[in-house]
C-alpha atoms as a PDB file:
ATOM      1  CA  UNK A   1       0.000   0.000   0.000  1.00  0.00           C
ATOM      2  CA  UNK A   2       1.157   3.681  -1.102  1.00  0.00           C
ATOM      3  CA  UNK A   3       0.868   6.235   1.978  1.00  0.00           C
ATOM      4  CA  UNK A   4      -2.247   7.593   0.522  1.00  0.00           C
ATOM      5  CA  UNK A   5      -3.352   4.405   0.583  1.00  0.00           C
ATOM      6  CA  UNK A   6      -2.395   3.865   4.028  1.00  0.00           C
ATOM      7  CA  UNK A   7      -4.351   7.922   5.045  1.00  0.00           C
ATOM      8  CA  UNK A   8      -7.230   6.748   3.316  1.00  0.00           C
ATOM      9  CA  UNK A   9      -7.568   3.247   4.830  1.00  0.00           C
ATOM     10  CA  UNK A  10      -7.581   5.389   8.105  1.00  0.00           C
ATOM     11  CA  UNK A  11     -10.286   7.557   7.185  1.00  0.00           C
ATOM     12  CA  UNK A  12     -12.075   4.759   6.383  1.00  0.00           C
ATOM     13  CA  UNK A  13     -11.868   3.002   9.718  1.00  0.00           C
ATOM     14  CA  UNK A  14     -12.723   5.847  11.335  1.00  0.00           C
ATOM     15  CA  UNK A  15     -16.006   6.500   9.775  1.00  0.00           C
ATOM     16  CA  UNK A  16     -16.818   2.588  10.775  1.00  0.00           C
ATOM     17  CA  UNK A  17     -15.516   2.639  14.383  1.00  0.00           C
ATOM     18  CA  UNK A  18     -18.109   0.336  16.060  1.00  0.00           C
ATOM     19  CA  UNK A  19     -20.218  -0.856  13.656  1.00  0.00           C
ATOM     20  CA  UNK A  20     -20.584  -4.263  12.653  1.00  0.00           C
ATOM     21  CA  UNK A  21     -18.609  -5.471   9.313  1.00  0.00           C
ATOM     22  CA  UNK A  22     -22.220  -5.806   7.722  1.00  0.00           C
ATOM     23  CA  UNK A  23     -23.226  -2.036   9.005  1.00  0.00           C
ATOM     24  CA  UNK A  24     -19.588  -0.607   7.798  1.00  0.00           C
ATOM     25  CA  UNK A  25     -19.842  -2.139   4.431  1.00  0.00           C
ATOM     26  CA  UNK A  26     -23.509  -0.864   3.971  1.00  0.00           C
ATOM     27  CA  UNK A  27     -22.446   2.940   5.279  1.00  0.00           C
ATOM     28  CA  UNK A  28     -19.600   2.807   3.315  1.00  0.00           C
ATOM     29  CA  UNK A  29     -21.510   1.463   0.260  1.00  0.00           C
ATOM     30  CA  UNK A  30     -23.750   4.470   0.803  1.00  0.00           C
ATOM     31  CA  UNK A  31     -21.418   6.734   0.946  1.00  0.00           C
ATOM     32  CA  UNK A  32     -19.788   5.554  -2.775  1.00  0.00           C
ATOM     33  CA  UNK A  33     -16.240   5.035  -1.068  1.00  0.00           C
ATOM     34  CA  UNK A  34     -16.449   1.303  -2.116  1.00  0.00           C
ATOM     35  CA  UNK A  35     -16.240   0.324  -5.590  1.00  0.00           C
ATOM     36  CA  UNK A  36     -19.703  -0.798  -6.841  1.00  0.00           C
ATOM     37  CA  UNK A  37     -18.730  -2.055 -10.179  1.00  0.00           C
ATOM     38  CA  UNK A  38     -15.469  -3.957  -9.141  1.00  0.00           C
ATOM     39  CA  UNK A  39     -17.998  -5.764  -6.033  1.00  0.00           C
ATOM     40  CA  UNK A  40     -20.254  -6.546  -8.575  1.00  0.00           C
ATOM     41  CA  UNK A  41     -17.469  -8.107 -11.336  1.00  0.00           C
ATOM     42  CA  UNK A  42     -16.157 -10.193  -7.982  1.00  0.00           C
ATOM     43  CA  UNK A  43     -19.864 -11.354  -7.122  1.00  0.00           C
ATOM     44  CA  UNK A  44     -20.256 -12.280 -10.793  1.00  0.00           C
ATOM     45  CA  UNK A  45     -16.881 -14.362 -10.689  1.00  0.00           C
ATOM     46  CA  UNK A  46     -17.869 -16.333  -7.791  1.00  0.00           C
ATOM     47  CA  UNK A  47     -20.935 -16.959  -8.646  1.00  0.00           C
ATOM     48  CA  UNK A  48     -19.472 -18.169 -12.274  1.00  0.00           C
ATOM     49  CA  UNK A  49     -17.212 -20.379  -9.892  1.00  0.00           C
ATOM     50  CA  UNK A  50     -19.164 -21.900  -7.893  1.00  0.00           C
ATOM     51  CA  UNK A  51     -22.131 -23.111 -10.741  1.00  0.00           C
ATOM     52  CA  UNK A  52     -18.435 -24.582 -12.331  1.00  0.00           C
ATOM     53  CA  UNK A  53     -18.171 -26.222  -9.077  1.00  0.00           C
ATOM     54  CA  UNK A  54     -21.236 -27.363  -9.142  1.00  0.00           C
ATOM     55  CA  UNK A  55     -21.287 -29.032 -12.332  1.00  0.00           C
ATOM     56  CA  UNK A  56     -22.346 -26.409 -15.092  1.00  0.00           C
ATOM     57  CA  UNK A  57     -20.187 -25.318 -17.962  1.00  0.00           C
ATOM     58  CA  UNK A  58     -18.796 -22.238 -17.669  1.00  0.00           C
ATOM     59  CA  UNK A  59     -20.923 -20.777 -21.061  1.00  0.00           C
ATOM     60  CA  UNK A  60     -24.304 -22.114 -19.547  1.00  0.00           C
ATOM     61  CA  UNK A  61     -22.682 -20.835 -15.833  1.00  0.00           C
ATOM     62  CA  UNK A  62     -22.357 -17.224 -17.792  1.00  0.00           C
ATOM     63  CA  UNK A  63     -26.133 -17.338 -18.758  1.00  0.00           C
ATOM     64  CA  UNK A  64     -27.547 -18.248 -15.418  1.00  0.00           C
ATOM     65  CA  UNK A  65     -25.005 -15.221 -14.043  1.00  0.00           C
ATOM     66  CA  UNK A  66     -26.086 -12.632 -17.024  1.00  0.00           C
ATOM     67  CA  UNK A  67     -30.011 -13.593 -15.671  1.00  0.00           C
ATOM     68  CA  UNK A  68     -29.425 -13.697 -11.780  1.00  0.00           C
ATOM     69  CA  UNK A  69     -27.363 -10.175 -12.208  1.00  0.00           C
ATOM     70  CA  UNK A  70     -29.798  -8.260 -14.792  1.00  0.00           C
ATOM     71  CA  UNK A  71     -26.941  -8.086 -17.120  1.00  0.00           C
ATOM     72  CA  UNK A  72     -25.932  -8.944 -20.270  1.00  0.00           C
ATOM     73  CA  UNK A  73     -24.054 -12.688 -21.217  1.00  0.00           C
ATOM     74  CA  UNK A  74     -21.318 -10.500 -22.447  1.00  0.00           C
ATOM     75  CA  UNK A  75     -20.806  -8.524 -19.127  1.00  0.00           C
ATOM     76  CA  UNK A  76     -20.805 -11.944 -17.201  1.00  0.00           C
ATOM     77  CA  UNK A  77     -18.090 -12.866 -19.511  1.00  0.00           C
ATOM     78  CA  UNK A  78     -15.833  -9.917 -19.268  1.00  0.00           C
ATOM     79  CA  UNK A  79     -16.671  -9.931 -15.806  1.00  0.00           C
ATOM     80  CA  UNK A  80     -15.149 -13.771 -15.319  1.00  0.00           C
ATOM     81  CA  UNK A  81     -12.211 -13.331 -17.409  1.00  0.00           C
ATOM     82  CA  UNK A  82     -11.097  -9.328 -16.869  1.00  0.00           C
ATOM     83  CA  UNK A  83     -11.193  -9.468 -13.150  1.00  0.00           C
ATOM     84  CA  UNK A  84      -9.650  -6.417 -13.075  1.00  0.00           C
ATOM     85  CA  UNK A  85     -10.220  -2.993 -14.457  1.00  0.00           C
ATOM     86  CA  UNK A  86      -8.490   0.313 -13.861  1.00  0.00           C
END
């Protein structure tokens, strides 16, 4: 982590002091300071994962993602194999 990094990660856990994880994630999710769209490419990947686990090809995995999320097969796709976007 850069120093900013390290000032902002403070700020952060000051704004959360005593909550529960499940209250500081929510606050900080309503707040924007967490990344919606790289939470919701991670919740696409393991869900992709897990229906692969489970049995399902990964293209027939993508479609049951694409429904569950309200996005398109494509998304799902990029989603699973560019986990990360800058």
């Amino acid at each position: 982590m850069t120093r900013l990094d390290e000032r902002l990660a403070e700020v952060l856990l000051r704004q959360v002091r005593g909550m529960t994880p499940r209250q500081a994630v929510r606050v900080l999710l309503e707040e924007g300071m967490i990344d919606r769209r790289a939470c919701e490419r991670l919740a696409i990947r393991e869900e992709i994962q897990q229906l692969q686990k489970q049995g399902i090809p990964r293209c027939e995995a993508f479609e049951v993602v694409a429904e569950k999320f309200c996005c398109s097969y494509e998304k799902a796709r990029n989603a699973f194999y560019n986990p990360s976007k800058n």
